[in-house]
N, C-alpha and C. Protein backbone atom coordinates (compact mmCIF):
# COMPACT_ATOMS: atom_id res chain seq x y z
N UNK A 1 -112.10 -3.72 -20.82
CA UNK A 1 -111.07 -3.09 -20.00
C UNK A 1 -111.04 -3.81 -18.65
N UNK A 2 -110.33 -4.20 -18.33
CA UNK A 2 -109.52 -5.06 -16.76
C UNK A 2 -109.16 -3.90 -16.06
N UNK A 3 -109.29 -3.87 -15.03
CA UNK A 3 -108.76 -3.33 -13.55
C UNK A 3 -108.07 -4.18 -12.55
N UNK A 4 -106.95 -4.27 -12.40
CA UNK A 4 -106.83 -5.34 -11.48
C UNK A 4 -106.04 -4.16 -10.33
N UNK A 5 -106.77 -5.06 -9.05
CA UNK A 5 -107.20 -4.18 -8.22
C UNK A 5 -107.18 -5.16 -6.46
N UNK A 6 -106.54 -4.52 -5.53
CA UNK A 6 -106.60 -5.07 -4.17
C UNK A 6 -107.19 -3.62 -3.31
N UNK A 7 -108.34 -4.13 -1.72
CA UNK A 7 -108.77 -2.91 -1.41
C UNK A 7 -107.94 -2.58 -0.78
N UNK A 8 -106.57 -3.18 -0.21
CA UNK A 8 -105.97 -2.28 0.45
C UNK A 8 -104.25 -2.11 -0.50
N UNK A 9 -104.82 -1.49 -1.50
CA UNK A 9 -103.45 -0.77 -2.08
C UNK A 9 -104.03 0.16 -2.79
N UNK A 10 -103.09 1.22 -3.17
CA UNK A 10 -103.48 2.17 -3.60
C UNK A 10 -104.48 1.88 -5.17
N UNK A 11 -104.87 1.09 -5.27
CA UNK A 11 -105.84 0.29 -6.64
C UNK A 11 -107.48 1.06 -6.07
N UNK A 12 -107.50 1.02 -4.77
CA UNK A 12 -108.83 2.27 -4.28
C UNK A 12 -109.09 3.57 -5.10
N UNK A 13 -107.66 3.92 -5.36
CA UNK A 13 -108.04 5.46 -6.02
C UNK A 13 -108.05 4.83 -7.74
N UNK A 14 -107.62 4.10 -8.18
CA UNK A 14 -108.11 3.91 -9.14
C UNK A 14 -109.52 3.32 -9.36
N UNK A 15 -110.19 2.62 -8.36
CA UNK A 15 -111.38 2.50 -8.32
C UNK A 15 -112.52 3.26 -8.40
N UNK A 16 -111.54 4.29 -7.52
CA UNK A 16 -112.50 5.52 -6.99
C UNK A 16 -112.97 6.21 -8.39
N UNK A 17 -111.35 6.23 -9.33
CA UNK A 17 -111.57 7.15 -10.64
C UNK A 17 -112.69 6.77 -11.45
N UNK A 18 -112.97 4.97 -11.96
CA UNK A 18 -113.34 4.28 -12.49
C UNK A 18 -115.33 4.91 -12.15
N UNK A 19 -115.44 4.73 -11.00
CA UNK A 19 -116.39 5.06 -10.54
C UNK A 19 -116.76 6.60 -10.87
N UNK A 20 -116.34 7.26 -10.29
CA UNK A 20 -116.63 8.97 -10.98
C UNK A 20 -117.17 9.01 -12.03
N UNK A 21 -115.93 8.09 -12.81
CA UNK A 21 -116.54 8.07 -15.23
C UNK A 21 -117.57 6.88 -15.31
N UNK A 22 -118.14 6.39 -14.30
CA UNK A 22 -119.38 5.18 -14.95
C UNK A 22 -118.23 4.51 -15.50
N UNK A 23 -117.26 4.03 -15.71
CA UNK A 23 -116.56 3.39 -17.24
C UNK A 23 -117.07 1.75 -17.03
N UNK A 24 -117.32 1.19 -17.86
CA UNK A 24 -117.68 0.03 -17.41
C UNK A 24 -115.92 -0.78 -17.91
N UNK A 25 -116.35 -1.87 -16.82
CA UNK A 25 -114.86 -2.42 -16.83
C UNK A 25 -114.85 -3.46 -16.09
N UNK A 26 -113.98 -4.70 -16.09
CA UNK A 26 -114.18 -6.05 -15.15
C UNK A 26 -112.57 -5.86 -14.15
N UNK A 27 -113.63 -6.02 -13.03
CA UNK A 27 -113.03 -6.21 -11.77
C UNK A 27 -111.76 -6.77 -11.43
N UNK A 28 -110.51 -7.24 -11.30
CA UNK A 28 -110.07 -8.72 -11.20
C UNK A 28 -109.34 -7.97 -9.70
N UNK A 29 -109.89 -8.60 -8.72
CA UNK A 29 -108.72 -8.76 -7.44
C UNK A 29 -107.88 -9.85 -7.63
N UNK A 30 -106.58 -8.97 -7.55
CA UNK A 30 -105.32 -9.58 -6.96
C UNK A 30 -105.30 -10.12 -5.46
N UNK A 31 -104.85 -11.26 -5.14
CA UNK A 31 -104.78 -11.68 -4.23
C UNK A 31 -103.02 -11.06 -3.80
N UNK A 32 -102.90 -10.15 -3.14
CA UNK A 32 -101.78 -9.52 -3.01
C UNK A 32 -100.72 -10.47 -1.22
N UNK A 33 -101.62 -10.50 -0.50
CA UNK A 33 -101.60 -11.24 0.66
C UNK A 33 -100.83 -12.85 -0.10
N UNK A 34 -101.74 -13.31 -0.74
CA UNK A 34 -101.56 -14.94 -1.22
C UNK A 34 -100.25 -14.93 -1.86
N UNK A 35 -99.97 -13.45 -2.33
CA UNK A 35 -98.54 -13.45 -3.56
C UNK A 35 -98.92 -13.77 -5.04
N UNK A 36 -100.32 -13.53 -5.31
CA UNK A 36 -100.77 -13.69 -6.65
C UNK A 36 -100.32 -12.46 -7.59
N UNK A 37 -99.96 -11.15 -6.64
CA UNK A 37 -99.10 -10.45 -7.65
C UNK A 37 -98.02 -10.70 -7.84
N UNK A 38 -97.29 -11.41 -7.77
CA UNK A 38 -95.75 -12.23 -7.81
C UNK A 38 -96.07 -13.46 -8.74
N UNK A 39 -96.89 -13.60 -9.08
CA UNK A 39 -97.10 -14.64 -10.29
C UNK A 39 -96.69 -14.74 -11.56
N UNK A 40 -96.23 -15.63 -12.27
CA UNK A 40 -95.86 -15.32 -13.70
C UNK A 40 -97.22 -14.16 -14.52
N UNK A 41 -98.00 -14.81 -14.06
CA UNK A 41 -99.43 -14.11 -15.23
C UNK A 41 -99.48 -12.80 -14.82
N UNK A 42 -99.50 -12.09 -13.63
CA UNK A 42 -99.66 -11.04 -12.98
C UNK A 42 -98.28 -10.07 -13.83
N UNK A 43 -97.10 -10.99 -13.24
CA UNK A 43 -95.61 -10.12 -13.67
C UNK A 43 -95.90 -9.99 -14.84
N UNK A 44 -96.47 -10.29 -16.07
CA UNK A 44 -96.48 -9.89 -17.50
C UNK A 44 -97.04 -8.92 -18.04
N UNK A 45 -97.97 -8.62 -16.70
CA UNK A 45 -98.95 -7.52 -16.84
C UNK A 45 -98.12 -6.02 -15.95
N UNK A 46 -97.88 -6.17 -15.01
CA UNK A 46 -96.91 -5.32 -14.53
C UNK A 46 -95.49 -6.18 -13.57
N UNK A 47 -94.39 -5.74 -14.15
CA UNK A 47 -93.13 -6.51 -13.77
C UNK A 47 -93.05 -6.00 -12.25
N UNK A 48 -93.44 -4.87 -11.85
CA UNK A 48 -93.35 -4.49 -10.68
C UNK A 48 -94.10 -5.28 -9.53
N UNK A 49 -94.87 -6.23 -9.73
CA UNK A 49 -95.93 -7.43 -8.77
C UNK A 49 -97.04 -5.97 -8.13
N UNK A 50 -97.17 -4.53 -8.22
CA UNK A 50 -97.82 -3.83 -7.73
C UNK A 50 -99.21 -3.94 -8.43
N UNK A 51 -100.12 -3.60 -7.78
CA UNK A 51 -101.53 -2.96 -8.13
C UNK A 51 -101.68 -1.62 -7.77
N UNK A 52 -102.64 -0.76 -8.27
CA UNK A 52 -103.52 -1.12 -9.55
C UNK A 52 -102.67 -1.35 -11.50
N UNK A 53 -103.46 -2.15 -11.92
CA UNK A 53 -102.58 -2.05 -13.48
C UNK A 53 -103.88 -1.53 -14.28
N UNK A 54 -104.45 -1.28 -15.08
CA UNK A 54 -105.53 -1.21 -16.16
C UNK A 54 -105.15 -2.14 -17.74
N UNK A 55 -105.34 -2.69 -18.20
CA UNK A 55 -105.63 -3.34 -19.23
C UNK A 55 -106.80 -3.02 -20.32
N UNK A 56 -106.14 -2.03 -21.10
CA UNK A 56 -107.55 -1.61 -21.58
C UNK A 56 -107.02 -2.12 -23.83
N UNK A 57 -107.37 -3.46 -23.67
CA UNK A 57 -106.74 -4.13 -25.17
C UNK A 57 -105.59 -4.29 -25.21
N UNK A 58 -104.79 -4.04 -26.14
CA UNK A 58 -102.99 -3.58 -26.03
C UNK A 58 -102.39 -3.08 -25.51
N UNK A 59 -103.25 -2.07 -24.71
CA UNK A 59 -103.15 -0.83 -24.04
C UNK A 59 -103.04 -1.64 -21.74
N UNK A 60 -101.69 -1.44 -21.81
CA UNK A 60 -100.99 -1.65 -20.23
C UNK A 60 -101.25 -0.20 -19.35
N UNK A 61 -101.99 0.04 -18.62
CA UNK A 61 -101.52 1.11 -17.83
C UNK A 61 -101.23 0.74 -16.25
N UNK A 62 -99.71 1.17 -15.46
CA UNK A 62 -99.66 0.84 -14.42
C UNK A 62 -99.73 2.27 -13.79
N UNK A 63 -99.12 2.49 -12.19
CA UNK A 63 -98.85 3.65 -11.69
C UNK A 63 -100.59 4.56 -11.69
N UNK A 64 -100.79 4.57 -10.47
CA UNK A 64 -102.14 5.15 -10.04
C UNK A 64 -102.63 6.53 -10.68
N UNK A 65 -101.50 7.53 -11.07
CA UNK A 65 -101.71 8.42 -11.57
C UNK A 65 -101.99 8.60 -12.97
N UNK A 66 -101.11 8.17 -13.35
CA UNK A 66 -101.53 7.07 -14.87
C UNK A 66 -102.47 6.76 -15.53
N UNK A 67 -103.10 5.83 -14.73
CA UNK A 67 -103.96 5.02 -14.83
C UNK A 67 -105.55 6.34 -14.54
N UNK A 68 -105.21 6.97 -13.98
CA UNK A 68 -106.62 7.86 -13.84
C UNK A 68 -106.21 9.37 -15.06
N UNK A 69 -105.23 9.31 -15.24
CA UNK A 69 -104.78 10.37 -16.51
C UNK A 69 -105.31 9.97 -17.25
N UNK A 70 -104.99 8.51 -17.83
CA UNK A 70 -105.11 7.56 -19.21
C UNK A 70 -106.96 7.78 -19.09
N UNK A 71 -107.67 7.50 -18.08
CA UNK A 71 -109.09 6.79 -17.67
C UNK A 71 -109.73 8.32 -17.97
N UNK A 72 -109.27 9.62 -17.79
CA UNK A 72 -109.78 10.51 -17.86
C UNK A 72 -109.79 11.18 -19.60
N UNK A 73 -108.67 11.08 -19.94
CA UNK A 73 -108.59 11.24 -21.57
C UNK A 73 -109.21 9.95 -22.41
N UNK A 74 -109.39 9.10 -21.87
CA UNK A 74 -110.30 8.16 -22.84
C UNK A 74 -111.54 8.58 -22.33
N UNK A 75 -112.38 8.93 -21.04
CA UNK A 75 -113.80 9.65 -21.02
C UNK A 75 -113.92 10.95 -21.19
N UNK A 76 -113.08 11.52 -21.93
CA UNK A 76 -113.04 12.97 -21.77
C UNK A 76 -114.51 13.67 -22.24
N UNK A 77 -115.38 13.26 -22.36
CA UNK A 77 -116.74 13.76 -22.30
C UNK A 77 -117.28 13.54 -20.91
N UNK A 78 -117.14 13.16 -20.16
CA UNK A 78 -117.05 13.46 -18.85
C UNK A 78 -116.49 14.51 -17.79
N UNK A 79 -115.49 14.80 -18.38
CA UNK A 79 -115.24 16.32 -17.91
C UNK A 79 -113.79 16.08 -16.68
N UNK A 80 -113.34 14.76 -16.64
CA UNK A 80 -112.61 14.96 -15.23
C UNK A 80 -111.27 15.39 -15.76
N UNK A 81 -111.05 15.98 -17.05
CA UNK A 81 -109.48 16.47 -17.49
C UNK A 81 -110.04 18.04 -17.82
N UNK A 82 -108.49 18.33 -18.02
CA UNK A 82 -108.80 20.08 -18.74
C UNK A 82 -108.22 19.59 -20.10
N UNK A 83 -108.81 20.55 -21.35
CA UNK A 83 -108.51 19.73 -22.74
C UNK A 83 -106.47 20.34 -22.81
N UNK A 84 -106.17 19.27 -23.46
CA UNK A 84 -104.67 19.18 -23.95
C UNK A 84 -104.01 20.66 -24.39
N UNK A 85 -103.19 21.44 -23.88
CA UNK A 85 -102.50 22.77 -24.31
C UNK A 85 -103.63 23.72 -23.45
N UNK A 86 -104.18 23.50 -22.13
CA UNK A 86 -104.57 24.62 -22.08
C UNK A 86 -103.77 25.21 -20.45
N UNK A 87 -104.01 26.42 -20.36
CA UNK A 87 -103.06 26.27 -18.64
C UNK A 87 -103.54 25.79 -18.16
N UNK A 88 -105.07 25.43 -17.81
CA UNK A 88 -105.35 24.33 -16.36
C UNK A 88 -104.78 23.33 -17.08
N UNK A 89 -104.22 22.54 -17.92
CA UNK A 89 -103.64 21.25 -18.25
C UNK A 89 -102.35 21.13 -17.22
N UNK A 90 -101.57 22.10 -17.83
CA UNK A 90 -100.27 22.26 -16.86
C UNK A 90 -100.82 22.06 -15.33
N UNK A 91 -101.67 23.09 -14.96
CA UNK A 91 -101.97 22.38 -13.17
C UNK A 91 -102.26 21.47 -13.06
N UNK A 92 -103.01 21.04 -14.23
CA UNK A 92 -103.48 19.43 -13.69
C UNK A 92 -102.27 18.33 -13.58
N UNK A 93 -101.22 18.38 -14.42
CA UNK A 93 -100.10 17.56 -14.26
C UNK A 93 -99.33 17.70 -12.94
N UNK A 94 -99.14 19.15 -12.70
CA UNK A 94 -98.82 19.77 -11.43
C UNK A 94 -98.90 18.71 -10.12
N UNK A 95 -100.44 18.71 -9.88
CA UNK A 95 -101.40 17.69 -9.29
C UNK A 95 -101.07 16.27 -9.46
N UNK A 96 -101.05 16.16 -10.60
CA UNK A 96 -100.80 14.14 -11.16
C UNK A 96 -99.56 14.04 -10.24
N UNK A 97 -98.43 15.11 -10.49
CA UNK A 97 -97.47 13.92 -10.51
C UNK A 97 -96.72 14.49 -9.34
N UNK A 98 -97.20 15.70 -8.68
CA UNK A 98 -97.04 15.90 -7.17
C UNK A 98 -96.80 14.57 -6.58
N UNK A 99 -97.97 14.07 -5.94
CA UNK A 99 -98.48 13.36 -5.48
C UNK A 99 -97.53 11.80 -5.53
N UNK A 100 -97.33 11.53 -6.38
CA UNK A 100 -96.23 10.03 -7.17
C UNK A 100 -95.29 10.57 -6.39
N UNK A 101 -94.32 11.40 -7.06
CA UNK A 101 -92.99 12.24 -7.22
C UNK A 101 -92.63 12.89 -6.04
N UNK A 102 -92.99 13.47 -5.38
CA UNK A 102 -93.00 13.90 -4.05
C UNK A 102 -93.46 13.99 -3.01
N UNK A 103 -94.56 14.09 -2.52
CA UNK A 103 -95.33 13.69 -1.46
C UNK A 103 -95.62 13.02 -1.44
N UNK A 104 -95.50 11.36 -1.59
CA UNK A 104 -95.76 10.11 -1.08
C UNK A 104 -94.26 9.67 -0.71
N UNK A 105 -93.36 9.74 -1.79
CA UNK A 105 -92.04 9.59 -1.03
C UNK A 105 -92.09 9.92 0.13
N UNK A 106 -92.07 11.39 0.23
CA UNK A 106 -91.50 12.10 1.67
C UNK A 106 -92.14 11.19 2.72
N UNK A 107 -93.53 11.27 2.64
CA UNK A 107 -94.17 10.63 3.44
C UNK A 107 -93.95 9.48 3.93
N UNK A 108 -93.71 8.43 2.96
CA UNK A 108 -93.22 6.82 3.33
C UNK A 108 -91.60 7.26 3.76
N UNK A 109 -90.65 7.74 3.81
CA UNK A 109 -89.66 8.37 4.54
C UNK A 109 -89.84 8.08 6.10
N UNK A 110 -90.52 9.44 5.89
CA UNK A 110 -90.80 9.69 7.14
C UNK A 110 -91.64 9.03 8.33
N UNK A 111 -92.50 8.54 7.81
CA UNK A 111 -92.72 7.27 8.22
C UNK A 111 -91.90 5.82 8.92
N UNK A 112 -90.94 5.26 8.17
CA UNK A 112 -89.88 4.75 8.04
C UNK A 112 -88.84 5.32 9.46
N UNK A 113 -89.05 6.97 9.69
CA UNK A 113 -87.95 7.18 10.10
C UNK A 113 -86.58 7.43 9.22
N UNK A 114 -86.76 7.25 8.15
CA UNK A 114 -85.61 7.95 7.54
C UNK A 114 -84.77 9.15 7.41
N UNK A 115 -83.94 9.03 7.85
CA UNK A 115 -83.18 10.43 7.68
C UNK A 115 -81.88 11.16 7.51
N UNK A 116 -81.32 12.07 7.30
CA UNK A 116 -80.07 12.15 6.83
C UNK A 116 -79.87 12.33 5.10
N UNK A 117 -81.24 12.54 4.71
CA UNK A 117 -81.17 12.75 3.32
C UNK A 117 -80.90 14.44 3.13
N UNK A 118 -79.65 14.54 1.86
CA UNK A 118 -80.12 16.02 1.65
C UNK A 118 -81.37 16.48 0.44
N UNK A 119 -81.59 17.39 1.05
CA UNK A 119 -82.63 17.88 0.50
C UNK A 119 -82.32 18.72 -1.09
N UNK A 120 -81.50 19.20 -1.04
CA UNK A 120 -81.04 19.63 -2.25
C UNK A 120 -80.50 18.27 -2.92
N UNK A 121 -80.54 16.86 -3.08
CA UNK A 121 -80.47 16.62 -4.08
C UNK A 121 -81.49 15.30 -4.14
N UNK A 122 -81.96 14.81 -2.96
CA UNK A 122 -83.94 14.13 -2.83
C UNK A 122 -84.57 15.02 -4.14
N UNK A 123 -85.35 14.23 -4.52
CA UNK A 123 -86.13 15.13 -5.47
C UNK A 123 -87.64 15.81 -4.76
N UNK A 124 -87.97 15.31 -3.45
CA UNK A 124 -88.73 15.78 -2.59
C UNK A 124 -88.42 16.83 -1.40
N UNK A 125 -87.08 17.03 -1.41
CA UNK A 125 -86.64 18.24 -0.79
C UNK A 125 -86.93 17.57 0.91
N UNK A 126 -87.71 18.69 1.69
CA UNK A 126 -87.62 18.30 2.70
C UNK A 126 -89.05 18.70 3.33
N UNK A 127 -89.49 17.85 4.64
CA UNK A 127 -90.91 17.99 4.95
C UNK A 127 -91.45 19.46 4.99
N UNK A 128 -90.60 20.72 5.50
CA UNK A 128 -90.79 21.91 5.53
C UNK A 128 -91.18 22.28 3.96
N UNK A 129 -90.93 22.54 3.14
CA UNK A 129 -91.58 22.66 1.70
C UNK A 129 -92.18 21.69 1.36
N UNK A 130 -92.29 20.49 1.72
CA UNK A 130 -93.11 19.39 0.89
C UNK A 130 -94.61 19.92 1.53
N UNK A 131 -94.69 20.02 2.68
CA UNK A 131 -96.27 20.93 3.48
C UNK A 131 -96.13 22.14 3.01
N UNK A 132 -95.28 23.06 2.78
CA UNK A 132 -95.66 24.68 2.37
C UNK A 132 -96.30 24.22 0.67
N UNK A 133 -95.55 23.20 0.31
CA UNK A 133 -96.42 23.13 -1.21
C UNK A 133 -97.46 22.43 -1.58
N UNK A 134 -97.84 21.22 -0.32
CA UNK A 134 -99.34 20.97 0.21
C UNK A 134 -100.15 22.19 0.50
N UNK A 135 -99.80 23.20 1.08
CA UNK A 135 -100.69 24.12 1.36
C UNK A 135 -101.30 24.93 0.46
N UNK A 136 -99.92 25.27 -0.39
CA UNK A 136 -100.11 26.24 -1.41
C UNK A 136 -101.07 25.72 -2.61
N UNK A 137 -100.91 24.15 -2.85
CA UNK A 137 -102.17 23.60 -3.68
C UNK A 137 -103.44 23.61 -3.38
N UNK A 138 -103.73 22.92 -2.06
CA UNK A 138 -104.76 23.13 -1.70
C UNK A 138 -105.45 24.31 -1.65
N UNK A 139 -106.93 23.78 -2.40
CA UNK A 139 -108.13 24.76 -2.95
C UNK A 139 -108.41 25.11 -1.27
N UNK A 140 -108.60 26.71 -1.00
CA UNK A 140 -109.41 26.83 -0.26
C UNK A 140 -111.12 26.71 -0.05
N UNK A 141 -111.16 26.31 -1.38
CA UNK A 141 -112.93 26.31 -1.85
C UNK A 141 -112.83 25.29 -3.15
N UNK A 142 -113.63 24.69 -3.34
CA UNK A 142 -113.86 23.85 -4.53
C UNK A 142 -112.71 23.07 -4.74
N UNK A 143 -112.71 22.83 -5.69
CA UNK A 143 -111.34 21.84 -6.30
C UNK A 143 -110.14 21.78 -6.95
N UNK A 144 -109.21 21.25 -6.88
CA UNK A 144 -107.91 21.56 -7.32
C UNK A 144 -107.55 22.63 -8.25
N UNK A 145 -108.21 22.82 -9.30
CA UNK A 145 -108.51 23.20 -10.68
C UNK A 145 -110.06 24.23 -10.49
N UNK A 146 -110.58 24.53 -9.50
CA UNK A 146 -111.39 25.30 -9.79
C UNK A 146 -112.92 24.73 -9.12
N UNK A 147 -113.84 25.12 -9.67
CA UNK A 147 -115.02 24.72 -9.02
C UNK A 147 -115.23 23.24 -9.63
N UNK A 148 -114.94 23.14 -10.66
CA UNK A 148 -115.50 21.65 -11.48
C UNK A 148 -114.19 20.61 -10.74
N UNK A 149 -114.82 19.63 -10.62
CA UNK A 149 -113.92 18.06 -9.42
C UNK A 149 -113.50 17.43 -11.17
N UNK A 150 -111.73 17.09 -11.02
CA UNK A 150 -111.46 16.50 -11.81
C UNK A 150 -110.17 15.29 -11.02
N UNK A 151 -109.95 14.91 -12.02
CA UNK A 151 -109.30 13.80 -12.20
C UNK A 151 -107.56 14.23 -10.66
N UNK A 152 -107.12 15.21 -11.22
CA UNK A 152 -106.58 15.99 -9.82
C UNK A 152 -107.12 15.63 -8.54
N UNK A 153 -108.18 16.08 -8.27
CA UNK A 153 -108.46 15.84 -7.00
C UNK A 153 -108.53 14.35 -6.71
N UNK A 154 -108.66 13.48 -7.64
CA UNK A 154 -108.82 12.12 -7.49
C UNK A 154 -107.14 11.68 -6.67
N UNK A 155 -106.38 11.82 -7.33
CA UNK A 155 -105.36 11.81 -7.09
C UNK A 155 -104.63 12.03 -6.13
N UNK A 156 -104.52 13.95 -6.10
CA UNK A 156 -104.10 14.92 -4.70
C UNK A 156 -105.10 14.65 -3.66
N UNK A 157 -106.21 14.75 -3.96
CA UNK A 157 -107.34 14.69 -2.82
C UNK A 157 -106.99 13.39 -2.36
N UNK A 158 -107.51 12.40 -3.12
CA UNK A 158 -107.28 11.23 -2.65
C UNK A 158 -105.83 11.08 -1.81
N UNK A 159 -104.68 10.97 -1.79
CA UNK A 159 -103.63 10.85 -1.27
C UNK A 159 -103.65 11.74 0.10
N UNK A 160 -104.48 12.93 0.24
CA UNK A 160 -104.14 13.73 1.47
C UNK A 160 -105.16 13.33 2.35
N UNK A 161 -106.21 12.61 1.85
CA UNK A 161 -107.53 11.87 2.59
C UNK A 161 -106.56 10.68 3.30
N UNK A 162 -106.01 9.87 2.32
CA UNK A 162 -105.19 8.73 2.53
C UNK A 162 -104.43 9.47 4.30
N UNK A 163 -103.36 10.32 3.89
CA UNK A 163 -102.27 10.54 4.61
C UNK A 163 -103.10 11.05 6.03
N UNK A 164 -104.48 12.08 6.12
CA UNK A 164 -104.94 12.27 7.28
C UNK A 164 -105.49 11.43 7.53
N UNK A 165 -106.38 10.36 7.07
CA UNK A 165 -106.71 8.92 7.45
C UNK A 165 -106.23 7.91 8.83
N UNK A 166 -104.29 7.84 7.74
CA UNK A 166 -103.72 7.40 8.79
C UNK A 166 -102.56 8.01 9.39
N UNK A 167 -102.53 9.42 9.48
CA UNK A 167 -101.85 10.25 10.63
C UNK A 167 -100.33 10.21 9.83
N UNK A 168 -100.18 10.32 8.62
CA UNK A 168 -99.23 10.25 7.90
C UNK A 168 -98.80 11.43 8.23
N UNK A 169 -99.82 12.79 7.75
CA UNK A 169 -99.53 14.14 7.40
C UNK A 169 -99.87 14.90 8.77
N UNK A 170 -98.65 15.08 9.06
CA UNK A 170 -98.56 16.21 10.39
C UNK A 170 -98.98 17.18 10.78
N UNK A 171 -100.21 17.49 11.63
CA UNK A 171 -101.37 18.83 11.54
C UNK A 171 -101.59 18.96 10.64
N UNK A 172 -102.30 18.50 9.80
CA UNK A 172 -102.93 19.25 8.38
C UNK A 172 -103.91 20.19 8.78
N UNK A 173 -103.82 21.62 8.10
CA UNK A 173 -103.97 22.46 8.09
C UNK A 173 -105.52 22.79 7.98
N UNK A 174 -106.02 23.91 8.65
CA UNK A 174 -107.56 23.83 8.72
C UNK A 174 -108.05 23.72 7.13
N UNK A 175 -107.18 24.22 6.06
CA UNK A 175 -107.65 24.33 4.64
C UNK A 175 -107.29 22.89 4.03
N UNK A 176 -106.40 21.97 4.89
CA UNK A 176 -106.59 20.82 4.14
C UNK A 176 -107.31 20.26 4.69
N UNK A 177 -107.49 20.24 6.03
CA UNK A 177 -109.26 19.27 6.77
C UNK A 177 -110.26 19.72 6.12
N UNK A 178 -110.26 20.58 5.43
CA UNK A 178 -111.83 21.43 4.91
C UNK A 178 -111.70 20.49 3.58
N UNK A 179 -110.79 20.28 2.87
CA UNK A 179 -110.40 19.63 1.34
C UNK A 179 -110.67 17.82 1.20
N UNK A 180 -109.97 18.13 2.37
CA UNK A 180 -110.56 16.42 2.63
C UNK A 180 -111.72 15.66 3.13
N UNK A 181 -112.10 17.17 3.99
CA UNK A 181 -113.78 16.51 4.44
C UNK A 181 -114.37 16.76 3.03
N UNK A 182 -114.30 17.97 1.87
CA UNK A 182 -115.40 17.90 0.62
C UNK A 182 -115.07 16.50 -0.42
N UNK A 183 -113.69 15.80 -0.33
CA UNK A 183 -113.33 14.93 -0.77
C UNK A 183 -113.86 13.73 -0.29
N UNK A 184 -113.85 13.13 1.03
CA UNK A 184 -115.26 12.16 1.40
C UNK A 184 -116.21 12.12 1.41
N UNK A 185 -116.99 13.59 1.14
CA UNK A 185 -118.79 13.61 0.86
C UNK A 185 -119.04 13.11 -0.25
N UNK A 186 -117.91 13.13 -1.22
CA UNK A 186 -118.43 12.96 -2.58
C UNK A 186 -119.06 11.69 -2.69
N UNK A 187 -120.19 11.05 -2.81
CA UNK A 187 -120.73 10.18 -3.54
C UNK A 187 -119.70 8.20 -3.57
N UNK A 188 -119.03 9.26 -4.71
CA UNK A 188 -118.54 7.96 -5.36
C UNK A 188 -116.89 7.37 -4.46
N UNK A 189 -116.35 8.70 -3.68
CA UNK A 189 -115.72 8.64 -2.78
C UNK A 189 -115.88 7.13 -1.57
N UNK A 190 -117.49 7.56 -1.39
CA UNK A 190 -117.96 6.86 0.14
C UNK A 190 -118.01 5.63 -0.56
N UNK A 191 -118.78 5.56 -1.75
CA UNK A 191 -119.07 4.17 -2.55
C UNK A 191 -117.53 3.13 -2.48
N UNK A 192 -116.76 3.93 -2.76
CA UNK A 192 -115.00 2.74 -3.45
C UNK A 192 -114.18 2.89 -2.05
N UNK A 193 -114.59 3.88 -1.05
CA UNK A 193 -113.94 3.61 0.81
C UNK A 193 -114.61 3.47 1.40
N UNK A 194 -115.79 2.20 1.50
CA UNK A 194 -116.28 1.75 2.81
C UNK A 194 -115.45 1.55 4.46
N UNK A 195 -116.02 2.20 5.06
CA UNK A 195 -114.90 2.26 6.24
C UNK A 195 -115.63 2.17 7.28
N UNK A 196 -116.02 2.05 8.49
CA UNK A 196 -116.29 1.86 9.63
C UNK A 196 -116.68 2.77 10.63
């Protein structure tokens, strides 16, 4: 299984996942700076020139959420999914694709300065609900899904660590500073974000 992977793109949280499951797997940095994801060999692997991709045989996975969905149902003796048809499954998708789908948009938006979008037909609506439904996810205690840390928090956690990191997410809330500080203690967290 291939990882191809730069430390400063979102290929961290797939690292991060990789790490959690032990999975053993070979490294490959993209030289993203040099334009080695713009390469013929790279584009065949994902047409988009983005990282992270996974390569696991025949098997292409791009898109960060994806890629730790896919990584969690192939270790699923590890525990970082809820099994297939059960209701924590549904939250856990909840979680996956939050995160892609709406709150990173909004965020790179806003960021940007963008504005003048309506909200009724954005599929992210507008910053006022995109934070009331940050809030409303966030665990006041334990993890996305409950006391056991899964593949969710890799994801949601990861992204709201990301966004208070770099001042993306506007006052985050004493229950998401509490979520994100249990999200950097973790271990394998500190191991795949060396930081300064």
């Amino acid at each position: 299984m291939k990882h191809y992977f730069n430390p400063m793109s979102r290929a961290v949280t797939t690292h991060w996942m990789l790490a959690e499951l032990d999975a053993p797997h070979e490294q490959v940095e993209v030289d993203i700076h040099g334009g080695e994801n713009h390469a013929p060999a790279y584009r065949a692997i994902n047409p988009m020139g983005k990282v992270p991709a996974l390569v696991d045989g025949d098997v292409v996975v791009t898109e960060t959420a994806a890629i730790c969905a896919y990584l969690a149902d192939k270790h699923a003796e590890v525990g970082l999914a809820p099994a297939p048809g059960t209701e924590a499954r549904g939250r856990y998708y909840r979680y996956l694709f939050f995160t892609g789908q709406t709150l990173e948009p909004l965020l790179t938006l806003a960021q940007h300065e963008v504005t003048g979008l309506s909200p009724s037909s954005a599929g992210w609506g507008d910053m006022e609900r995109c934070l009331a439904t940050v809030e409303s996810m966030t665990p006041e205690t334990g993890w996305a899904l409950g006391e056991r840390f899964t593949a969710a928090d890799v994801v949601f956690g990861g992204m709201l660590e990301f966004s208070v990191a770099f001042g993306l997410l506007p006052s985050p809330s004493p229950r998401v500073t509490a979520y994100v500080e249990r999200i950097r203690a973790r271990p394998m967290f500190r191991e795949t974000h060396p930081r300064e």
